[in-house]
Protein backbone atom coordinates (compact mmCIF):
# COMPACT_ATOMS: atom_id res chain seq x y z
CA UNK A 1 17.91 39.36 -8.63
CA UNK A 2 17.84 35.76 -7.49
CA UNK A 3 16.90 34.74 -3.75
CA UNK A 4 20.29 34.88 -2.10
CA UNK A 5 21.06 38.54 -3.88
CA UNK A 6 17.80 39.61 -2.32
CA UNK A 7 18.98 38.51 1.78
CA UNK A 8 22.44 40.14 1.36
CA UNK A 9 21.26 43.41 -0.63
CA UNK A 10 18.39 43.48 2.05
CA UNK A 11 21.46 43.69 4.94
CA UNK A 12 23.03 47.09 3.56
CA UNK A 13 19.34 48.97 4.47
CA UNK A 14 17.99 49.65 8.20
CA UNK A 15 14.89 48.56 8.59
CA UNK A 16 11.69 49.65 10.97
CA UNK A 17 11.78 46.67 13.01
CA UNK A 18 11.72 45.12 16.61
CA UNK A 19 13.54 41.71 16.43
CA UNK A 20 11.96 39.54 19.07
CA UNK A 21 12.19 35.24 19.92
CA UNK A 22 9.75 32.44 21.12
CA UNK A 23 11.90 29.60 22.53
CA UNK A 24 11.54 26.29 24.59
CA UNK A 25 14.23 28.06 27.28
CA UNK A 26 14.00 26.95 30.76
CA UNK A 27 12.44 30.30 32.23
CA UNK A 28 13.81 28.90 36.04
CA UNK A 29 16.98 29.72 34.68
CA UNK A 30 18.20 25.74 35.06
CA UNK A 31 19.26 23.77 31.96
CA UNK A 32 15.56 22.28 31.23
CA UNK A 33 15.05 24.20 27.83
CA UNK A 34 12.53 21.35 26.09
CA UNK A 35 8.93 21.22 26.45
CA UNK A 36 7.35 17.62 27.31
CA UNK A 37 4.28 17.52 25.57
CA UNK A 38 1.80 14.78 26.68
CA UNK A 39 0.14 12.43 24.20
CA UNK A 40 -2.79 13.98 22.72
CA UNK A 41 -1.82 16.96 24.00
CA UNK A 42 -1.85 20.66 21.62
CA UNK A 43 0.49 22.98 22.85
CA UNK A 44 1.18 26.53 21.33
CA UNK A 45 4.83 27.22 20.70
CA UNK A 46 4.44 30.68 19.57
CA UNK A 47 1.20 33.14 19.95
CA UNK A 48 2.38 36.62 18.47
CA UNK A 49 0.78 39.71 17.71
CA UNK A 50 1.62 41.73 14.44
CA UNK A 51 2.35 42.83 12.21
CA UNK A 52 5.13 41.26 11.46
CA UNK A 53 7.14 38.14 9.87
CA UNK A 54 8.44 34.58 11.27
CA UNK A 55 11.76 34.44 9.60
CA UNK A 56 13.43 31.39 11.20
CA UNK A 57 12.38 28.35 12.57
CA UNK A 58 15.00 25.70 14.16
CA UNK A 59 13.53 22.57 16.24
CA UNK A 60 15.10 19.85 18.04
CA UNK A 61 13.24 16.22 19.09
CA UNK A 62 14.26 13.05 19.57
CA UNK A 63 11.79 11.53 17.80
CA UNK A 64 7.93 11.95 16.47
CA UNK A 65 8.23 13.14 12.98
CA UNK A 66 5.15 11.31 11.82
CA UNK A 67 3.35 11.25 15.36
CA UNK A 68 3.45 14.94 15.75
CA UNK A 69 2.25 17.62 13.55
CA UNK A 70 2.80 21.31 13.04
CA UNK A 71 -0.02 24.10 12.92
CA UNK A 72 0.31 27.15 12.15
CA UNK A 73 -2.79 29.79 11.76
CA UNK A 74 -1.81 33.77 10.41
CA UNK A 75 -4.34 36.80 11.69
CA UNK A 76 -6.83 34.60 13.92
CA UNK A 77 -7.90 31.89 10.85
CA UNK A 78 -10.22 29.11 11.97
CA UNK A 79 -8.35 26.78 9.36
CA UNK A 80 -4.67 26.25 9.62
CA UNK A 81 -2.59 27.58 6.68
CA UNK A 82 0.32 25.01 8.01
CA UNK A 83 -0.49 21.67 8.70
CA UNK A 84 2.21 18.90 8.32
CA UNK A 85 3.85 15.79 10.36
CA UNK A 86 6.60 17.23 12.24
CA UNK A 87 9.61 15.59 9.87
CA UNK A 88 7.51 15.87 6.85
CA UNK A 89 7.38 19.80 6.84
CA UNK A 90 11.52 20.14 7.03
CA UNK A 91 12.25 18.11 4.02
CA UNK A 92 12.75 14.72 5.78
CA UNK A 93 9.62 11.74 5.10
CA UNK A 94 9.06 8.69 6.60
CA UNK A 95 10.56 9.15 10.19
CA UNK A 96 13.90 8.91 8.95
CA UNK A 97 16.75 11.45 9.74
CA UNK A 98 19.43 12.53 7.12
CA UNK A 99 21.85 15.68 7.42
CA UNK A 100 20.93 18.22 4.07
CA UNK A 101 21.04 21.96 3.19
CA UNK A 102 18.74 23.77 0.92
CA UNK A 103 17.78 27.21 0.73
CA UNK A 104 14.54 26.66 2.44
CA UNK A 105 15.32 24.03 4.67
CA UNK A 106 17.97 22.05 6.24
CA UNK A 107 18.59 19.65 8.81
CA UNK A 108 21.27 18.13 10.73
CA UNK A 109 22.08 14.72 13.06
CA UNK A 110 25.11 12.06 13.75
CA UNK A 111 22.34 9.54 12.56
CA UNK A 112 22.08 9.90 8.92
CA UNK A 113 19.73 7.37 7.89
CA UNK A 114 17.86 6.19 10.39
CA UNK A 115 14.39 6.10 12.17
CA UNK A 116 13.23 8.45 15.10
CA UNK A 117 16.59 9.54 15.80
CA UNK A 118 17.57 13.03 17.20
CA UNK A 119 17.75 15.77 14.73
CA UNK A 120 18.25 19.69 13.90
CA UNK A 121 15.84 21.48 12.12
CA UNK A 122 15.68 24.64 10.15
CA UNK A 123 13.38 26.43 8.20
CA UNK A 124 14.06 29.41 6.55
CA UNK A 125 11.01 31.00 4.67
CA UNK A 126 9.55 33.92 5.36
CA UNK A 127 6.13 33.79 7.04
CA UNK A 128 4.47 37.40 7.31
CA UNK A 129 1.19 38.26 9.41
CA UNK A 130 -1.04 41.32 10.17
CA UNK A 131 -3.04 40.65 13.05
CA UNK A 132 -1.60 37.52 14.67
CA UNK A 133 0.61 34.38 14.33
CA UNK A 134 0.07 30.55 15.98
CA UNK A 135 2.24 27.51 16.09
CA UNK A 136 0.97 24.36 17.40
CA UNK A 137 2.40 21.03 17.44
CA UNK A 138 0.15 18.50 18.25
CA UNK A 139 1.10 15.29 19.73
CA UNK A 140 -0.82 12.13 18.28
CA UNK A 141 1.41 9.69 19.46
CA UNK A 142 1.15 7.55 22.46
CA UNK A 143 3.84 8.63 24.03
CA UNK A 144 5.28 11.89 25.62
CA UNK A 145 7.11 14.37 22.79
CA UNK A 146 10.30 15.90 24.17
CA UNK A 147 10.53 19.52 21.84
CA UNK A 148 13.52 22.21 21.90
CA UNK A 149 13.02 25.21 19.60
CA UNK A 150 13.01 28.66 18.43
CA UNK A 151 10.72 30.96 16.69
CA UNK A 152 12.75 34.01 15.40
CA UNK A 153 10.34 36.93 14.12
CA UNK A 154 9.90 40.59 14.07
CA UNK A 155 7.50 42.76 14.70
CA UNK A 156 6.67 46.20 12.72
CA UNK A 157 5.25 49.48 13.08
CA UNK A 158 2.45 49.21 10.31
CA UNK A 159 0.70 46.51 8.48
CA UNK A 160 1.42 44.45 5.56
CA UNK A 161 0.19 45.59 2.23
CA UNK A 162 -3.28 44.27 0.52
CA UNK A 163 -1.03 42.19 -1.93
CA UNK A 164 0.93 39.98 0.26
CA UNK A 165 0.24 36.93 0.38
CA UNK A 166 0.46 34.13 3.43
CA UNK A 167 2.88 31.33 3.74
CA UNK A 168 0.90 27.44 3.90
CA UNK A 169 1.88 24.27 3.61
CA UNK A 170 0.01 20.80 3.22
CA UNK A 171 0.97 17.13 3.71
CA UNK A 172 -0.73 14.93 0.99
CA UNK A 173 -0.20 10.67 1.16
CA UNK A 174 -1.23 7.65 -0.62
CA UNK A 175 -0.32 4.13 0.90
CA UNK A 176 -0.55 2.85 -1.97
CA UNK A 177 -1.19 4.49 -5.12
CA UNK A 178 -3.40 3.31 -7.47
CA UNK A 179 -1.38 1.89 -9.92
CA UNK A 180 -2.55 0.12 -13.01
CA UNK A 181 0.36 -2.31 -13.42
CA UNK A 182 2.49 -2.26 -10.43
CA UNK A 183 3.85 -5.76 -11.70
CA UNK A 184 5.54 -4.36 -15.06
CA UNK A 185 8.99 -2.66 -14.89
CA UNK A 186 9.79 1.20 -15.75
CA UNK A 187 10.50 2.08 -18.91
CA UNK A 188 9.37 -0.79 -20.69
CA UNK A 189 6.98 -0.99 -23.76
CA UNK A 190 4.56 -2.21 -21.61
CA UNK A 191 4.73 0.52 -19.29
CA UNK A 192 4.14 3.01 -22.26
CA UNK A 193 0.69 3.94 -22.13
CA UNK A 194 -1.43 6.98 -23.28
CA UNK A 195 -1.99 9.19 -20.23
CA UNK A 196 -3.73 12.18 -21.34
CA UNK A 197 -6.69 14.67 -20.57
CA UNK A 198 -8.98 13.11 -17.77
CA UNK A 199 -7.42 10.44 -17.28
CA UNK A 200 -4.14 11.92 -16.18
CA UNK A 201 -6.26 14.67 -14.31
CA UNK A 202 -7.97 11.99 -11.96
CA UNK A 203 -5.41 9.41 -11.69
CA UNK A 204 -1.94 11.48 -11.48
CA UNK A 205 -0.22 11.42 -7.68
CA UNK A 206 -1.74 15.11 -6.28
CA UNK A 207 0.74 17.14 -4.44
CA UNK A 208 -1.41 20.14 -4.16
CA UNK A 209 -4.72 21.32 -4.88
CA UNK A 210 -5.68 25.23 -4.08
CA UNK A 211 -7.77 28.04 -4.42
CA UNK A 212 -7.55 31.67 -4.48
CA UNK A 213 -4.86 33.73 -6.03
CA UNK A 214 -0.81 33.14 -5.12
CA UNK A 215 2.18 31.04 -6.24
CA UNK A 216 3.55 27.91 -5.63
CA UNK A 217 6.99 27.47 -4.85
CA UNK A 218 7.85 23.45 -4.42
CA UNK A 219 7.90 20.47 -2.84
CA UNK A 220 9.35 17.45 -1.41
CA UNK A 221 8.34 13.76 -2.03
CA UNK A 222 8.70 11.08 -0.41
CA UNK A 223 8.23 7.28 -2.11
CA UNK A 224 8.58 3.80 -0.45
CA UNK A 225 9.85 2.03 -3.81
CA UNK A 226 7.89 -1.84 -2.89
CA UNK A 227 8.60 -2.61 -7.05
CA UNK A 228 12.27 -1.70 -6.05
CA UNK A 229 13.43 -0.74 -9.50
CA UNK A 230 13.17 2.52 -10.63
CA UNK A 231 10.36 4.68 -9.18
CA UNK A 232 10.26 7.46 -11.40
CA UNK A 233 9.53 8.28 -15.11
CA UNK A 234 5.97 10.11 -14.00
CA UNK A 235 5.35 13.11 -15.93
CA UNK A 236 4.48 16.39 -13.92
CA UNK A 237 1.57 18.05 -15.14
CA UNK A 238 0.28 21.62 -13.59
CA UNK A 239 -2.60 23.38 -13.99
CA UNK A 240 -3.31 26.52 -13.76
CA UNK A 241 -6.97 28.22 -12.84
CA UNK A 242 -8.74 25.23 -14.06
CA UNK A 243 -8.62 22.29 -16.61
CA UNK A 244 -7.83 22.15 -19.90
CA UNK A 245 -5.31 19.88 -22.16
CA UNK A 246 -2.56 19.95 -22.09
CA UNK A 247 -1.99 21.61 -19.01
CA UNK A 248 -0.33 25.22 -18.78
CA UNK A 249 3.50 22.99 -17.38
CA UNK A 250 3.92 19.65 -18.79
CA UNK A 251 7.02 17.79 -17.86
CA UNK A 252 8.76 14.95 -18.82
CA UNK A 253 9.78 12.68 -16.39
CA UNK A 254 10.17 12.89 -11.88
CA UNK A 255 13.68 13.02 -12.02
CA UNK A 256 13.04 15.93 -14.44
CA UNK A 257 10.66 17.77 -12.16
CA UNK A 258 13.38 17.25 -9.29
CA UNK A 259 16.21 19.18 -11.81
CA UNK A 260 17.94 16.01 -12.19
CA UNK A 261 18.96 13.59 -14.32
CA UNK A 262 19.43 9.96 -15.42
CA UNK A 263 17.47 9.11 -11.98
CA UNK A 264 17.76 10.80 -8.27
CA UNK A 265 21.50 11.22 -7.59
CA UNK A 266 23.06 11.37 -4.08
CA UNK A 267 23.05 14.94 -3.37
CA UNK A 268 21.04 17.99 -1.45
CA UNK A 269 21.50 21.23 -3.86
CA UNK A 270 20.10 24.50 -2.89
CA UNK A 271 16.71 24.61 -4.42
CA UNK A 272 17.17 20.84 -5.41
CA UNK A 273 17.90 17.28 -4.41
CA UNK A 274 17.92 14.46 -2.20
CA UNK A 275 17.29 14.74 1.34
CA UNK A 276 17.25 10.69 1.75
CA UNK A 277 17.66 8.46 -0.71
CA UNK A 278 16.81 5.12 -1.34
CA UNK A 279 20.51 3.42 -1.52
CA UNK A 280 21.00 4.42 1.63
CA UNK A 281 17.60 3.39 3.07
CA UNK A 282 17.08 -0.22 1.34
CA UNK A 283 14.19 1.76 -0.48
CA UNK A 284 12.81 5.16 0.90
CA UNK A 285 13.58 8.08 -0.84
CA UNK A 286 12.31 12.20 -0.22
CA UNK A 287 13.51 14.39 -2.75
CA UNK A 288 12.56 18.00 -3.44
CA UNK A 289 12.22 21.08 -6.01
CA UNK A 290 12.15 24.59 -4.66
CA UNK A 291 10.47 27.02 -7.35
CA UNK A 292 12.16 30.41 -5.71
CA UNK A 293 13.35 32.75 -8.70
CA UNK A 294 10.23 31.25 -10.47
CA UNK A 295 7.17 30.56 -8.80
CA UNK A 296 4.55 29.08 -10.41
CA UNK A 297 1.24 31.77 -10.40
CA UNK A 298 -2.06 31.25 -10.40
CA UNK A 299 -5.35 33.69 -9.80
CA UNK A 300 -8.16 31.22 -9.10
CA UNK A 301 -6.81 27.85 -8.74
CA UNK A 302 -4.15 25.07 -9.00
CA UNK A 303 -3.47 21.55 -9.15
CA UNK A 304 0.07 20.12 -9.09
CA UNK A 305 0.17 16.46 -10.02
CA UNK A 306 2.62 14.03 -11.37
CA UNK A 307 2.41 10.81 -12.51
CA UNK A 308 3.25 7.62 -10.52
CA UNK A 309 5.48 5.89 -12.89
CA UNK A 310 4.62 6.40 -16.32
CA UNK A 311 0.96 6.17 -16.93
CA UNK A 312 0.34 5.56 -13.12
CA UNK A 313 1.06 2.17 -13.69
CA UNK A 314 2.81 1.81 -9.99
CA UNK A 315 1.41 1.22 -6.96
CA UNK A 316 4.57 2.66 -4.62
CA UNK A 317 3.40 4.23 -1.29
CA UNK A 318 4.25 8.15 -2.06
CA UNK A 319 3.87 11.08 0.05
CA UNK A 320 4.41 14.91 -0.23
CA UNK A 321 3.76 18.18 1.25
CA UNK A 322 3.57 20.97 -0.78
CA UNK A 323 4.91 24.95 -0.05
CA UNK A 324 2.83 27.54 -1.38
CA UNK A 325 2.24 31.37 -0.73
CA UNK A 326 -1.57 32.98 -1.33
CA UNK A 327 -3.52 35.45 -0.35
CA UNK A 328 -5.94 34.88 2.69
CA UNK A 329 -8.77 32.83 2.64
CA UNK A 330 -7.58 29.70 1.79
CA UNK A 331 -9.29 26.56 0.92
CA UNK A 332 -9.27 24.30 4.75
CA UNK A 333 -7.58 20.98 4.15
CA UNK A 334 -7.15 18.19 6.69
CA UNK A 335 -4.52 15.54 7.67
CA UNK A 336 -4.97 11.96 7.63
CA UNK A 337 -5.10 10.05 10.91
CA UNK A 338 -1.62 8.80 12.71
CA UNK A 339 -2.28 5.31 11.83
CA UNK A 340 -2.50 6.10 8.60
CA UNK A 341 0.62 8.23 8.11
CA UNK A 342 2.87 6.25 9.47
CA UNK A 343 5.98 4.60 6.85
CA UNK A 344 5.88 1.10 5.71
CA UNK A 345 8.44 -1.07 7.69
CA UNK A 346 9.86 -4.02 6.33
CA UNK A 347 10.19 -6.93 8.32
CA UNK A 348 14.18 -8.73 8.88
CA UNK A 349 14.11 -10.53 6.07
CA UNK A 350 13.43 -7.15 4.24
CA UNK A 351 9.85 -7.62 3.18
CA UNK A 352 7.65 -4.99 3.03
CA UNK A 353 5.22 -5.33 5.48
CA UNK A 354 2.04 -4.25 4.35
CA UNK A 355 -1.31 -3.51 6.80
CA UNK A 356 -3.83 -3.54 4.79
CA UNK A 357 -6.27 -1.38 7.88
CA UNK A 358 -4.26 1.26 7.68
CA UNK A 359 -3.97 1.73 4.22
CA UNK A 360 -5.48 5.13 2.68
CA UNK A 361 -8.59 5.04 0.90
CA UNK A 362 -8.50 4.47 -3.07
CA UNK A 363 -10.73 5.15 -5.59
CA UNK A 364 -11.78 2.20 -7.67
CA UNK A 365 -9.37 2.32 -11.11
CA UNK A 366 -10.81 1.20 -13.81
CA UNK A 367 -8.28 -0.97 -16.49
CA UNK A 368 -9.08 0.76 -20.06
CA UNK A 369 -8.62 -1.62 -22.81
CA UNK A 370 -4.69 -0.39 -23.45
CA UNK A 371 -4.02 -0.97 -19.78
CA UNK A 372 -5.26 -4.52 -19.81
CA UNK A 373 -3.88 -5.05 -23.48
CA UNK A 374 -0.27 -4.10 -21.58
CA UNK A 375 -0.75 -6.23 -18.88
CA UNK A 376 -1.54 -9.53 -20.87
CA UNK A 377 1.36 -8.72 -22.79
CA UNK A 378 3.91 -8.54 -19.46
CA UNK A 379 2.44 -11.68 -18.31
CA UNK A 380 3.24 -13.29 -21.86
CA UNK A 381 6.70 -12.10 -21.35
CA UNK A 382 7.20 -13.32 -18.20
């Protein structure tokens, strides 16, 4: 039974349940239905008690999808399971808007393409609880953040069951990766290196690293293509409950991972696609791969990676959250500062423009003797 078979069969049975909605509605009965929420300002959007499951999430803003995150904690954590720049968490990266439809997620606006521009919403996956449930969104920007929305849940007689496991979700960014040869094109024989064991453990882009016992379901990324000539060709690697070579999924290529083909095409597929891509941006691009009728397991442990070009010879700015359901406690992971999430502009001429302050932090690569053999041969060729 696949995932849509499983909402429509689950409409023909009556189920224990009190249906219930946290909303931005103006309780004055006037036609103010957003919050304003100051900068630096945490306000809670939804504070339930359970049990019971978030089912539907649909959000409206003007702007903010880097500035602001989302928070959301499940039966009185101290750690967020959710914690994600506003945009980020529905599928769209970089501040930019862009109408799509998946299963999970979707979003709609009349201005497909661009920055900060006003946009619908929607997420779709189920988010139980037992003792409690808390959405924040957080406000890190320096100005106010205008925010319409719903929370649709419901509430049930008696608890979850021991074996169910709690919805999280975590934003992950380099600006820039670390690449080894950001100069040489994809797909080249200079690109070709040997990127195995270690090496592709430490140096691979990492979407998600957890702990504890659940499944992973997807992702989106997002990549700021500075080469500007094909950003893909990274293998995804996965492993499961610790490392060994090669790891338990081994793929073969980004476009690959994403269920495509022959490079990102224009589309947004149900559990696969493009929510932005790069043609239409002069160079961003968020694409994403929903794992639904097979979600990848794990008991102790996992660590989702894929390469930045092949070898991890680029050095694009890439960015990510990843979706993931496990059981309660989870490992406590933190978000990078404002300054350093915001997306790369490029200046009118269209040049990248680069700030080297707010960079992220990268480790210190060190060439091996095929990655510097490569390079001198590029530069021969050149």
């Amino acid at each position: 039974m696949n995932y849509v078979d499983g909402i429509l069969s689950s409409l023909t049975r009556v189920k224990d349940a009190r249906t219930l909605r946290a909303s931005s509605w103006d309780t004055t009965g006037r036609n103010d239905d957003a919050w304003n929420i100051a900068p630096g300002e945490t306000r809670v959007l939804a504070d339930i008690k359970g049990p019971g499951c978030i089912n539907h999430i649909w959000m409206t803003q003007p702007n903010g999808y880097r500035n602001v995150l989302i928070r959301m904690f499940w039966d009185d954590e101290e750690h967020p399971s959710i914690l994600c720049p506003l945009g980020d968490f529905f599928g769209l990266g970089n501040e930019i808007v862009n109408s799509y439809d998946s299963i999970p997620f979707s979003a709609s606006t009349h201005s497909n393409n661009q920055f900060n521009s006003g946009c619908a919403l929607n997420c779709y996956l189920q988010m139980p609880f037992n003792r409690s449930a808390r959405i924040e969104l957080v406000n890190e920007g320096d100005t106010s953040h205008r925010q319409y929305y719903y929370v649709d849940y419901e509430l049930y007689p008696t608890p979850h069951g021991e074996d169910t496991a709690y919805f999280h979700a975590q934003f992950h960014r380099e600006n820039p990766c670390d690449g080894w040869g950001h100069e040489i094109k994809v797909n080249t024989a200079e690109a070709n290196i040997i990127n195995a064991e270690r090496l592709a453990w430490d140096n691979n882009y990492l979407i998600l690293s957890a702990e504890g016992r659940g499944q992973y379901i997807g992702c989106n990324l997002s990549v700021s293509n500075f080469q500007g000539t094909w950003w893909g060709e990274g293998d995804d690697m996965i492993w499961i409950d610790g490392y060994k070579w090669p790891p338990d999924l081994h793929g073969t290529g980004s476009e690959d991972y994403l269920n495509q083909a022959w490079g990102m095409q224009q589309n947004a597929f149900a559990h696969n696609g493009s929510s932005i891509h790069e043609n239409n941006t002069n160079g961003y691009q968020t694409s994403y791969i929903f794992h639904l009728e097979n979600p990848i397991r794990f008991e102790k442990e996992i660590r989702v990676t894929i390469e930045h070009g092949h070898g991890n010879h680029l050095s694009n700015e890439t960015s990510s959250v990843a979706y993931w359901y496990q059981m309660e406690p989870h490992k406590p992971f933190g978000v990078l500062p404002v300054e350093q999430r915001k997306p790369v502009l490029k200046d009118e001429g269209g040049n990248w423009i680069i700030d080297e302050t707010n960079q992220t932090p990268s480790s210190d690569l060190v060439l091996n003797d095929e990655m510097k053999q490569k390079k001198q041969q590029w530069q021969e060729k050149q």
